[in-house]
PDB file of N, CA and C in Angstrom:
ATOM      1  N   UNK A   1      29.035 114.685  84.291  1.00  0.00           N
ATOM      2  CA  UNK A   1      28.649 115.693  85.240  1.00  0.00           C
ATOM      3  C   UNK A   1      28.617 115.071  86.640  1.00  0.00           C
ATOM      4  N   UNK A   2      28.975 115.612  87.826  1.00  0.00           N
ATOM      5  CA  UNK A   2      29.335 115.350  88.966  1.00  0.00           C
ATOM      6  C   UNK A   2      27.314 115.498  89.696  1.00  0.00           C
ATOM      7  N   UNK A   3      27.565 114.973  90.519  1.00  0.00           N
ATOM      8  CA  UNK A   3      26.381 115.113  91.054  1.00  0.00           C
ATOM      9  C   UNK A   3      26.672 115.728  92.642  1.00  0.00           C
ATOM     10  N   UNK A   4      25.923 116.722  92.693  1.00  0.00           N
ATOM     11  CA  UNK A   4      26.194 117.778  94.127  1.00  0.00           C
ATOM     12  C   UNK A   4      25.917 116.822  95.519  1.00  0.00           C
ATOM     13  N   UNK A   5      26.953 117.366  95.955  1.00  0.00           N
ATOM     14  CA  UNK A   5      27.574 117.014  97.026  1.00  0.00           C
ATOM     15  C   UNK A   5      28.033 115.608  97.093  1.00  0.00           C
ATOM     16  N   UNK A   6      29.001 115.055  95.883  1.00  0.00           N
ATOM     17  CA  UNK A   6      29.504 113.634  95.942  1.00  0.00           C
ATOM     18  C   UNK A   6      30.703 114.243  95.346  1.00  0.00           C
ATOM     19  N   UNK A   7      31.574 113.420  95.612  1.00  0.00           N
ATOM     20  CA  UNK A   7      33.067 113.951  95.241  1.00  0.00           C
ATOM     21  C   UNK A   7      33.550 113.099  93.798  1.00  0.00           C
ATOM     22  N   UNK A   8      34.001 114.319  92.749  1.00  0.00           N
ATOM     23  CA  UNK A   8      34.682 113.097  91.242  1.00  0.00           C
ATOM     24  C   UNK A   8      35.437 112.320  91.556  1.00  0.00           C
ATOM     25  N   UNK A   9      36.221 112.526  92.659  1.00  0.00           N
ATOM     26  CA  UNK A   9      36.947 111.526  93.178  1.00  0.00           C
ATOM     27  C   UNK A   9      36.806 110.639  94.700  1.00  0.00           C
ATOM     28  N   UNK A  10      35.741 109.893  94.554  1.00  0.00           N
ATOM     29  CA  UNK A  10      35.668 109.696  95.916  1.00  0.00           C
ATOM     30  C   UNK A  10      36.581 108.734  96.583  1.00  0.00           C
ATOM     31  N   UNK A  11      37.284 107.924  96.166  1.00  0.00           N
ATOM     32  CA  UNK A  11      38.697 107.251  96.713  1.00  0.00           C
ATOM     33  C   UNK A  11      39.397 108.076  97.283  1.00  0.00           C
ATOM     34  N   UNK A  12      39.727 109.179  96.732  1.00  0.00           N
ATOM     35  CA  UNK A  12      41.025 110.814  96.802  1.00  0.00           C
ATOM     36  C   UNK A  12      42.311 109.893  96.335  1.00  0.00           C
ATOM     37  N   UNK A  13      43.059 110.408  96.511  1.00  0.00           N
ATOM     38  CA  UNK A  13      44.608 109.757  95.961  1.00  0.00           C
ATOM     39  C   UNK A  13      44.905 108.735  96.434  1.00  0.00           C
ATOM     40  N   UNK A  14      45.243 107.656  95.596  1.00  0.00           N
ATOM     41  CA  UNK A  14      45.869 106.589  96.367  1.00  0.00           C
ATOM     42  C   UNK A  14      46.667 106.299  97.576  1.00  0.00           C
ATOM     43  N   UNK A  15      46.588 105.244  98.330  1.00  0.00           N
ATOM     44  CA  UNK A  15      47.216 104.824  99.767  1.00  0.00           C
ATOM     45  C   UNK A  15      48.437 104.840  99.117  1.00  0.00           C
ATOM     46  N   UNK A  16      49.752 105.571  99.786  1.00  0.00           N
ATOM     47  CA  UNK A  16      50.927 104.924  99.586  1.00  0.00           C
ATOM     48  C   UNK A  16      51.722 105.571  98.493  1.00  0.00           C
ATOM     49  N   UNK A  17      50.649 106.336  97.686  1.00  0.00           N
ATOM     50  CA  UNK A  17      51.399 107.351  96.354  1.00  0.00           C
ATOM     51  C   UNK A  17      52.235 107.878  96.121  1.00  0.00           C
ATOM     52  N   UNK A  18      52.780 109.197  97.081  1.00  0.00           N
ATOM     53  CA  UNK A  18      53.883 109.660  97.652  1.00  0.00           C
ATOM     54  C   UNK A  18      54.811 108.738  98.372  1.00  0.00           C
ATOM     55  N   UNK A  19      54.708 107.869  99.143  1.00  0.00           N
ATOM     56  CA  UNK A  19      55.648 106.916  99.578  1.00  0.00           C
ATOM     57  C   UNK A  19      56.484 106.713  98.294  1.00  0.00           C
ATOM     58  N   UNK A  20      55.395 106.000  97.736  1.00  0.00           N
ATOM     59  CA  UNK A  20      56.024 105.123  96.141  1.00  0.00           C
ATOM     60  C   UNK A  20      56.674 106.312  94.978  1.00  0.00           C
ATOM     61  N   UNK A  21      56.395 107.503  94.720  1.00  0.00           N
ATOM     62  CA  UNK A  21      56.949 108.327  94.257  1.00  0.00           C
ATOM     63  C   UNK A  21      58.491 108.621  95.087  1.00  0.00           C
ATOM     64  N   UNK A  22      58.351 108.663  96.675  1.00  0.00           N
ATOM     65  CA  UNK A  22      59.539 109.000  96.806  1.00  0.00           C
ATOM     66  C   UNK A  22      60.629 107.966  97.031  1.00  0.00           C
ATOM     67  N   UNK A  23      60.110 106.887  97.013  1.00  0.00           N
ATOM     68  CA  UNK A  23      61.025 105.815  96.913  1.00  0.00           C
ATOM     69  C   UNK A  23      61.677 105.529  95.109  1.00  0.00           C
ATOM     70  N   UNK A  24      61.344 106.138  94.577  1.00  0.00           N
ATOM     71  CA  UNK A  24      60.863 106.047  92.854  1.00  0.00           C
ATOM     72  C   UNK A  24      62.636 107.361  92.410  1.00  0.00           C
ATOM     73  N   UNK A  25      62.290 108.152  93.807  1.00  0.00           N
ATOM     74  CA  UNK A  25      62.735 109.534  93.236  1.00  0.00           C
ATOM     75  C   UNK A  25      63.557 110.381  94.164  1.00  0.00           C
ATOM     76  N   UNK A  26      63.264 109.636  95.319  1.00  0.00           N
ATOM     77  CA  UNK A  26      64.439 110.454  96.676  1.00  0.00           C
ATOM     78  C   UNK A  26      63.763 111.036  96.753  1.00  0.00           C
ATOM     79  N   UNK A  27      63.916 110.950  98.973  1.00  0.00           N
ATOM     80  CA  UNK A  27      63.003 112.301  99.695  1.00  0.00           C
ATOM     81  C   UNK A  27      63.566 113.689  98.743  1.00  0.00           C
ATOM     82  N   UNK A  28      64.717 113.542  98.383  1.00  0.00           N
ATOM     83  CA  UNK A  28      64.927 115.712  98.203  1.00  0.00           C
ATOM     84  C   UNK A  28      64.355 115.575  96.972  1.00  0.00           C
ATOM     85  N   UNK A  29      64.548 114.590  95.641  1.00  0.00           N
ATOM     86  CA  UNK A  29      63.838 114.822  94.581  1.00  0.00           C
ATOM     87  C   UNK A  29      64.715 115.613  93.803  1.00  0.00           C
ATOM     88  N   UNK A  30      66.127 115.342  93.703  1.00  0.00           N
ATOM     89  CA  UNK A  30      67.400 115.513  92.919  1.00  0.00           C
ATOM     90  C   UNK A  30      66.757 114.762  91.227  1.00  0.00           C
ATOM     91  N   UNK A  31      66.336 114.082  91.230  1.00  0.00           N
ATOM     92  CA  UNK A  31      65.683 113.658  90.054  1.00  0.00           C
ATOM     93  C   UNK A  31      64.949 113.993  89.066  1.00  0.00           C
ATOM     94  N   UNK A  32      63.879 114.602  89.840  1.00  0.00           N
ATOM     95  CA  UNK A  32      62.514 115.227  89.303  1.00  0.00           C
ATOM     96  C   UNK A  32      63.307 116.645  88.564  1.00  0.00           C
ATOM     97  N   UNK A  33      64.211 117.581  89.639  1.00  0.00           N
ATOM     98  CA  UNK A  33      64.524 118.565  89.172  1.00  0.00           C
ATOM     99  C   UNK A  33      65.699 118.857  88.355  1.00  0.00           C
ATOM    100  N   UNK A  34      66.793 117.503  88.288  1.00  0.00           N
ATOM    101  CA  UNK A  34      67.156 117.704  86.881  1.00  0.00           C
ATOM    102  C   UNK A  34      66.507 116.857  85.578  1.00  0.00           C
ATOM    103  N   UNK A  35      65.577 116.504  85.683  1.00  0.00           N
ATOM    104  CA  UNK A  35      64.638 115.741  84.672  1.00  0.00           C
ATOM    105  C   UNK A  35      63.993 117.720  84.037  1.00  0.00           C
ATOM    106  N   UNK A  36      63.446 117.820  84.886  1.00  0.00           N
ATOM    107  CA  UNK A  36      63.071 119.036  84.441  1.00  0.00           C
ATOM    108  C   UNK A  36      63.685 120.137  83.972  1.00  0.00           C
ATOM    109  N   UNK A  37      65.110 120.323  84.668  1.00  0.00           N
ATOM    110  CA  UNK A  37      65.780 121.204  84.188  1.00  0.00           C
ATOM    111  C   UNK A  37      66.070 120.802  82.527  1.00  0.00           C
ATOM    112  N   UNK A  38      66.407 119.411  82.472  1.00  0.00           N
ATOM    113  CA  UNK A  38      66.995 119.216  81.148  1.00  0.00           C
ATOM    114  C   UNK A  38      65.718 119.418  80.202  1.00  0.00           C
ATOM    115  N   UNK A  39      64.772 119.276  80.702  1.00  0.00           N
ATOM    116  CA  UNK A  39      63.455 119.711  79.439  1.00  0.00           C
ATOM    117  C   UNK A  39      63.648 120.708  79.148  1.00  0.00           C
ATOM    118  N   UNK A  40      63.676 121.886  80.184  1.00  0.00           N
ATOM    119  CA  UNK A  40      63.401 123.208  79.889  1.00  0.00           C
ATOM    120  C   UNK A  40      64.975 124.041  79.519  1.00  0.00           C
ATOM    121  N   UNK A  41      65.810 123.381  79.761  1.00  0.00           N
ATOM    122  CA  UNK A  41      67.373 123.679  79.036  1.00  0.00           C
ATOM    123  C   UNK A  41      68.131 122.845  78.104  1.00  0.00           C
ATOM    124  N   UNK A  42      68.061 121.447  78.616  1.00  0.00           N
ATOM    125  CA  UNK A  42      69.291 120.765  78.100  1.00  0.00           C
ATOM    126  C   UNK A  42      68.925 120.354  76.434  1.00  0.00           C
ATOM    127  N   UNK A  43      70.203 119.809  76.261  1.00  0.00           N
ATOM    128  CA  UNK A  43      70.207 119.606  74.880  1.00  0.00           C
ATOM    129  C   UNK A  43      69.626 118.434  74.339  1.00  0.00           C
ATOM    130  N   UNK A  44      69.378 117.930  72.852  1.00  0.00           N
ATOM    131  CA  UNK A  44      69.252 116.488  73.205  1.00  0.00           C
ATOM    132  C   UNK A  44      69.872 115.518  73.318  1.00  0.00           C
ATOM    133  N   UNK A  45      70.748 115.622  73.489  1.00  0.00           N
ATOM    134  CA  UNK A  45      72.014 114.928  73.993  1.00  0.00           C
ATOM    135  C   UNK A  45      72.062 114.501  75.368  1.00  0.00           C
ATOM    136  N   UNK A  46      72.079 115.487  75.845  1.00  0.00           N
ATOM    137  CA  UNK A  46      71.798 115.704  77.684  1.00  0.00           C
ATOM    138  C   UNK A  46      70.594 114.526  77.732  1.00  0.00           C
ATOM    139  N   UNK A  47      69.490 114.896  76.852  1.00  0.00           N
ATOM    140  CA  UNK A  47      68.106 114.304  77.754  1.00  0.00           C
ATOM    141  C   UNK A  47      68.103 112.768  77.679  1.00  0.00           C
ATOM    142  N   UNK A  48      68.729 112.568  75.935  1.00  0.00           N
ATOM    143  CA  UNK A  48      68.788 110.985  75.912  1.00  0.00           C
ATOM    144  C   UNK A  48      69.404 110.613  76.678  1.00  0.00           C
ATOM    145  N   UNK A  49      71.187 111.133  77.101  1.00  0.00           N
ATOM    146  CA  UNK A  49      71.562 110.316  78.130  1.00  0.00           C
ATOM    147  C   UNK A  49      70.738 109.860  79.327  1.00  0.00           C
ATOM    148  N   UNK A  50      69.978 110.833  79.813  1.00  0.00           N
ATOM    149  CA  UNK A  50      69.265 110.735  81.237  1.00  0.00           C
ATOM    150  C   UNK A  50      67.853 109.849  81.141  1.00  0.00           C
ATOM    151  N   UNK A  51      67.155 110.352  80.255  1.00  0.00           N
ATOM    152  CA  UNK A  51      66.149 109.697  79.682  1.00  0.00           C
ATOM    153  C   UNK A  51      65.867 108.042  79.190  1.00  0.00           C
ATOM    154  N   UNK A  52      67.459 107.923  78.636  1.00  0.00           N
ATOM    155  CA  UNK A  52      67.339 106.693  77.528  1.00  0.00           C
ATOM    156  C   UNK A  52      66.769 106.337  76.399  1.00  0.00           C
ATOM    157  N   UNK A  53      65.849 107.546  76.131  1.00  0.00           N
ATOM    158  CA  UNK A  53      65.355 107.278  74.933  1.00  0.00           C
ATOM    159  C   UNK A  53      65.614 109.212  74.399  1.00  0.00           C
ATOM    160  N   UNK A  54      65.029 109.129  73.045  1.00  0.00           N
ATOM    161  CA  UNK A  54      65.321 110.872  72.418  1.00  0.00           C
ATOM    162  C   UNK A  54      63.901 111.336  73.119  1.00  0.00           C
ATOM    163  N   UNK A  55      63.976 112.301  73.060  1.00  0.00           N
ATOM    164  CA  UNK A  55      62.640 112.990  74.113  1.00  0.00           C
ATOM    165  C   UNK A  55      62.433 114.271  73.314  1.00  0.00           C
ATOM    166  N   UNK A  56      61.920 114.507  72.398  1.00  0.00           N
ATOM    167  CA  UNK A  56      61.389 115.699  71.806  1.00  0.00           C
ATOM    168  C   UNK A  56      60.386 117.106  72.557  1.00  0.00           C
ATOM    169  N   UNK A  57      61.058 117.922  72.783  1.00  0.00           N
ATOM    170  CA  UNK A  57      60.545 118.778  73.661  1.00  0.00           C
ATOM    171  C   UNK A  57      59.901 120.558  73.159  1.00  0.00           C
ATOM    172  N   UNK A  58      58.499 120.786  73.154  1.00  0.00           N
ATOM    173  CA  UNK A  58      57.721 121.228  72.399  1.00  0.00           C
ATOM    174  C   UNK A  58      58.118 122.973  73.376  1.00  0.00           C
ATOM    175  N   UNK A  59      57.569 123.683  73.044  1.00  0.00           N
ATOM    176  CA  UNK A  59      57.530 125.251  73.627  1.00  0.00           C
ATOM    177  C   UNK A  59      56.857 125.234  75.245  1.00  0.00           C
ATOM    178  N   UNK A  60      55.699 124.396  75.004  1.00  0.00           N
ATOM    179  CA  UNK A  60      54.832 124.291  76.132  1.00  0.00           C
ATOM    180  C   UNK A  60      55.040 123.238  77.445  1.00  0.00           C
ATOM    181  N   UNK A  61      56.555 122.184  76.845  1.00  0.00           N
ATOM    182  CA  UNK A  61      57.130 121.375  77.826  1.00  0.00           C
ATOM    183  C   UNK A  61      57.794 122.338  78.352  1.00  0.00           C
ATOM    184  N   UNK A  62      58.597 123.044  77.672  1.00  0.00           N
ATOM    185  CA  UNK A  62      59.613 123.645  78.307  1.00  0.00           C
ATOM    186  C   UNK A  62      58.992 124.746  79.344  1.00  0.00           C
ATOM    187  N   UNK A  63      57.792 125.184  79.162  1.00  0.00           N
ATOM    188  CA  UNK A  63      57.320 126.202  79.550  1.00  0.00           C
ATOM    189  C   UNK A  63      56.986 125.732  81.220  1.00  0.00           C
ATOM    190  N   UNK A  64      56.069 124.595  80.942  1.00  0.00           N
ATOM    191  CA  UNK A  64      55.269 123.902  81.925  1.00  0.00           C
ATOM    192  C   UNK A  64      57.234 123.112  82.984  1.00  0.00           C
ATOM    193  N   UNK A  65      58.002 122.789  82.180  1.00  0.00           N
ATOM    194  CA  UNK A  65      59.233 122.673  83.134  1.00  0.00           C
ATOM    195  C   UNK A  65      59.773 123.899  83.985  1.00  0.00           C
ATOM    196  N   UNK A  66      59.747 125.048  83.017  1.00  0.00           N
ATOM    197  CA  UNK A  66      60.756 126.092  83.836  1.00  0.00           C
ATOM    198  C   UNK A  66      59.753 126.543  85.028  1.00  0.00           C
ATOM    199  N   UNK A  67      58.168 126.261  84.960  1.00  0.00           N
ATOM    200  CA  UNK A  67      57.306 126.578  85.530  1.00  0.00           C
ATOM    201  C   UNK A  67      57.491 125.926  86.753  1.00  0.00           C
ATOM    202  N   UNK A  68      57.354 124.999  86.758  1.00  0.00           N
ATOM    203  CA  UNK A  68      57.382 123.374  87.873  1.00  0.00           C
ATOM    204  C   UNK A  68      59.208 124.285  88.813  1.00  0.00           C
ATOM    205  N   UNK A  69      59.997 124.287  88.091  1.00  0.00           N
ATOM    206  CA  UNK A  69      61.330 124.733  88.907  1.00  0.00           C
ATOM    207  C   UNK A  69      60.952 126.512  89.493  1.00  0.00           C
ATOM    208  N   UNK A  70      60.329 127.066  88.812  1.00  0.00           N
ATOM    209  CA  UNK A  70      60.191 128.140  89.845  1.00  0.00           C
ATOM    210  C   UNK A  70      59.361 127.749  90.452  1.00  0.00           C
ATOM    211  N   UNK A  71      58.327 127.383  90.316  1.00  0.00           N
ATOM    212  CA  UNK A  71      57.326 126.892  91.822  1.00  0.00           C
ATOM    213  C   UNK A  71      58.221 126.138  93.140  1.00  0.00           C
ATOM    214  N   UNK A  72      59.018 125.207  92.535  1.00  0.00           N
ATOM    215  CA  UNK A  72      59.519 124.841  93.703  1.00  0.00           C
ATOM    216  C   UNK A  72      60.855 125.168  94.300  1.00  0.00           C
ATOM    217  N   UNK A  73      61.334 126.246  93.607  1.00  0.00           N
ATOM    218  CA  UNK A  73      62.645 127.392  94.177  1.00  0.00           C
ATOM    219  C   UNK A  73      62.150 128.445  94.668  1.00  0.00           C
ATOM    220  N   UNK A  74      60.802 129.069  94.380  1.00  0.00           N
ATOM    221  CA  UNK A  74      60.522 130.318  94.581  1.00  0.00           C
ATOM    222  C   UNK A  74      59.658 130.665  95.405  1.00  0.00           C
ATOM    223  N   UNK A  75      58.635 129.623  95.633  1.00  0.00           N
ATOM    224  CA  UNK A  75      57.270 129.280  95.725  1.00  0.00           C
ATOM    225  C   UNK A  75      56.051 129.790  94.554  1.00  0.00           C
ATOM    226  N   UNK A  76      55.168 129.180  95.022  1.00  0.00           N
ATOM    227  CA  UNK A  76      54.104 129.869  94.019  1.00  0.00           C
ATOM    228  C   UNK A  76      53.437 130.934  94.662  1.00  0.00           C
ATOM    229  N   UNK A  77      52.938 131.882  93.014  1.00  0.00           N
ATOM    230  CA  UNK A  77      52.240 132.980  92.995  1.00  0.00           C
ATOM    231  C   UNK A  77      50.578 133.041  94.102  1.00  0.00           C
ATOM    232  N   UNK A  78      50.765 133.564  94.971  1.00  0.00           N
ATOM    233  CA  UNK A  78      49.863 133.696  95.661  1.00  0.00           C
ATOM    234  C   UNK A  78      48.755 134.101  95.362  1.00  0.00           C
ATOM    235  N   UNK A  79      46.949 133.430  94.874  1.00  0.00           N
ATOM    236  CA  UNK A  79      45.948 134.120  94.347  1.00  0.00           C
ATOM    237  C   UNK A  79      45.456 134.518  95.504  1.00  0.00           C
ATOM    238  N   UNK A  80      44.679 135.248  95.515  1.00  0.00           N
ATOM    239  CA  UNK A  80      43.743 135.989  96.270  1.00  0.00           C
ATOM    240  C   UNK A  80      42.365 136.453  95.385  1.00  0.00           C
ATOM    241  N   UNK A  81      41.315 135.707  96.344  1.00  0.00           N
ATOM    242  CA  UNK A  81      39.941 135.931  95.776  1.00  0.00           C
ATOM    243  C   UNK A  81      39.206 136.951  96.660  1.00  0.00           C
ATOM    244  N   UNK A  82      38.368 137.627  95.979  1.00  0.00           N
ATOM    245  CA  UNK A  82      37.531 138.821  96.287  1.00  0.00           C
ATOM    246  C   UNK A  82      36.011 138.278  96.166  1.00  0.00           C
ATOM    247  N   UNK A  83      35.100 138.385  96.828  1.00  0.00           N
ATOM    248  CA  UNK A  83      33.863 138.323  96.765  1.00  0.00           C
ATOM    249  C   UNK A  83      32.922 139.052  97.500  1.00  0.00           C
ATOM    250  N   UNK A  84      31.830 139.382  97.081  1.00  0.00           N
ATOM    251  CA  UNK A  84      30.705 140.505  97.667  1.00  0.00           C
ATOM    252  C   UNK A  84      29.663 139.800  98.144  1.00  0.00           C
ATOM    253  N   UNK A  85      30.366 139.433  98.918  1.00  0.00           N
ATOM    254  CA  UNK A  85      29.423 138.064  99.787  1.00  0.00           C
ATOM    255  C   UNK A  85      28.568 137.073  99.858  1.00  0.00           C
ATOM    256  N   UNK A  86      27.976 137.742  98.504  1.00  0.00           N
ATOM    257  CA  UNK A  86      27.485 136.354  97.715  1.00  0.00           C
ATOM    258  C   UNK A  86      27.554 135.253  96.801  1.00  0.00           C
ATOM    259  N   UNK A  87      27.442 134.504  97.854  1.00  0.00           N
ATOM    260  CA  UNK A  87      27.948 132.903  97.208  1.00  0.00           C
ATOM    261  C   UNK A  87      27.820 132.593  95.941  1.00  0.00           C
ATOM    262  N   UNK A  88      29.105 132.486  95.506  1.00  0.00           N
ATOM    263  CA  UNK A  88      29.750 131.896  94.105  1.00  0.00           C
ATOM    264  C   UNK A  88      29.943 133.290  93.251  1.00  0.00           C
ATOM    265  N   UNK A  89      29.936 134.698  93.494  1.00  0.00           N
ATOM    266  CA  UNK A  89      30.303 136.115  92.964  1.00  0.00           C
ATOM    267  C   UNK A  89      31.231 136.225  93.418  1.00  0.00           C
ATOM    268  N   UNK A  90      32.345 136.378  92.377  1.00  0.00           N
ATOM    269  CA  UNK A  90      33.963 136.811  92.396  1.00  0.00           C
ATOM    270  C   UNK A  90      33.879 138.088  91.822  1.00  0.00           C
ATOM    271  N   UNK A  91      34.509 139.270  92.518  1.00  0.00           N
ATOM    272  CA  UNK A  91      34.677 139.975  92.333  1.00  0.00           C
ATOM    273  C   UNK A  91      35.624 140.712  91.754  1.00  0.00           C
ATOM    274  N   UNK A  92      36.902 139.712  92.059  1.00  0.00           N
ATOM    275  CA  UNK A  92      38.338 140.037  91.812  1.00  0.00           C
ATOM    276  C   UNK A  92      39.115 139.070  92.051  1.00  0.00           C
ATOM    277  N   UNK A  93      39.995 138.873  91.185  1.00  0.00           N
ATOM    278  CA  UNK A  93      41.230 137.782  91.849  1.00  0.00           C
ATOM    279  C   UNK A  93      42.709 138.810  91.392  1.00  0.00           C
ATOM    280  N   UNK A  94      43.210 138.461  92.155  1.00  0.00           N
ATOM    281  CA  UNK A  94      44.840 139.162  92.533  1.00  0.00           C
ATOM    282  C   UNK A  94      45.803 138.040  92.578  1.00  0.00           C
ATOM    283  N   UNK A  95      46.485 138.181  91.974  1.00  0.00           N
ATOM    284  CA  UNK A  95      47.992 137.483  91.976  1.00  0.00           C
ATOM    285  C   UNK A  95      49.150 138.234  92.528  1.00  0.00           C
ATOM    286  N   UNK A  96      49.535 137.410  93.970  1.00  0.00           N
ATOM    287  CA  UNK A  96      50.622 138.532  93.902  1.00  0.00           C
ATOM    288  C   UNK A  96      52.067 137.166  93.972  1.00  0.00           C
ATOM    289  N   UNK A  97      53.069 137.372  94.011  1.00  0.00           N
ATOM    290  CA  UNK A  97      54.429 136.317  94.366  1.00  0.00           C
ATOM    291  C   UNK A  97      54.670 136.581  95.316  1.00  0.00           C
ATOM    292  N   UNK A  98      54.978 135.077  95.618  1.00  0.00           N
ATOM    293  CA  UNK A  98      55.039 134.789  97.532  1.00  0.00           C
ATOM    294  C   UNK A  98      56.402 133.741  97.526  1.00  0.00           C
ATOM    295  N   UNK A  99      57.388 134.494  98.357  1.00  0.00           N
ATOM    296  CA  UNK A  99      58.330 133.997  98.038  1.00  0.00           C
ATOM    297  C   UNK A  99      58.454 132.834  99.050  1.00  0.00           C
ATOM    298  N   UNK A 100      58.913 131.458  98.107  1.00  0.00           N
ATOM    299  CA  UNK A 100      58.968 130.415  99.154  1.00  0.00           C
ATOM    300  C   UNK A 100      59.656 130.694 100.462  1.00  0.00           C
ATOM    301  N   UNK A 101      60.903 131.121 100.890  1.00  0.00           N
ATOM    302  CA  UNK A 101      61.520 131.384 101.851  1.00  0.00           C
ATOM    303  C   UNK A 101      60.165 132.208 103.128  1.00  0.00           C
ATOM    304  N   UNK A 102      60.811 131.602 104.274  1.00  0.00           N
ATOM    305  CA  UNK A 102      59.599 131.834 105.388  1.00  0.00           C
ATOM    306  C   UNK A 102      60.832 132.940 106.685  1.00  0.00           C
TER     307      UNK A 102
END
């Protein structure tokens, strides 16, 4: 249990994380998104080649992949919270899609 007003993470993310990811993976991240595509499509054929090893891929990889590629083709689903002004009463939450393009 967290103790109020101290953070579970009080470091926050490591110095340098994203640097090291994108040096790992390319600024555009051509990597990440056919790593993912091949979860959520390819064969296993496809994945070992890319992979190097066999990669067994469950309903909920594929799910959580095709997920990850529309978030970052589409943008993500926009929530919207409702409250009746008192603190910590939700009243409503709304989802609507917000298309990445600006």
């Amino acid at each position: 249990m967290f103790q109020k007003g101290r953070s579970g993470n009080p470091g926050g993310r490591p110095k340098g994380l994203a640097a090291s990811v994108r040096a790992k993976v390319g600024t555009k991240g051509q990597q990440l998104v056919r790593g993912w595509w091949l979860i959520a499509y390819g064969t296993p054929q496809q994945r070992l080649k890319f992979f190097g090893e066999k990669v067994n891929v469950s309903a909920k990889d594929r799910l959580h992949a095709i997920d990850s590629l529309a978030d970052r083709g589409f943008g993500k689903a926009l929530q919207v919270v409702e409250h009746d002004g008192d603190i910590g009463v939700i009243t409503r939450v709304v989802h609507e899609h917000h298309d990445g393009d600006h």
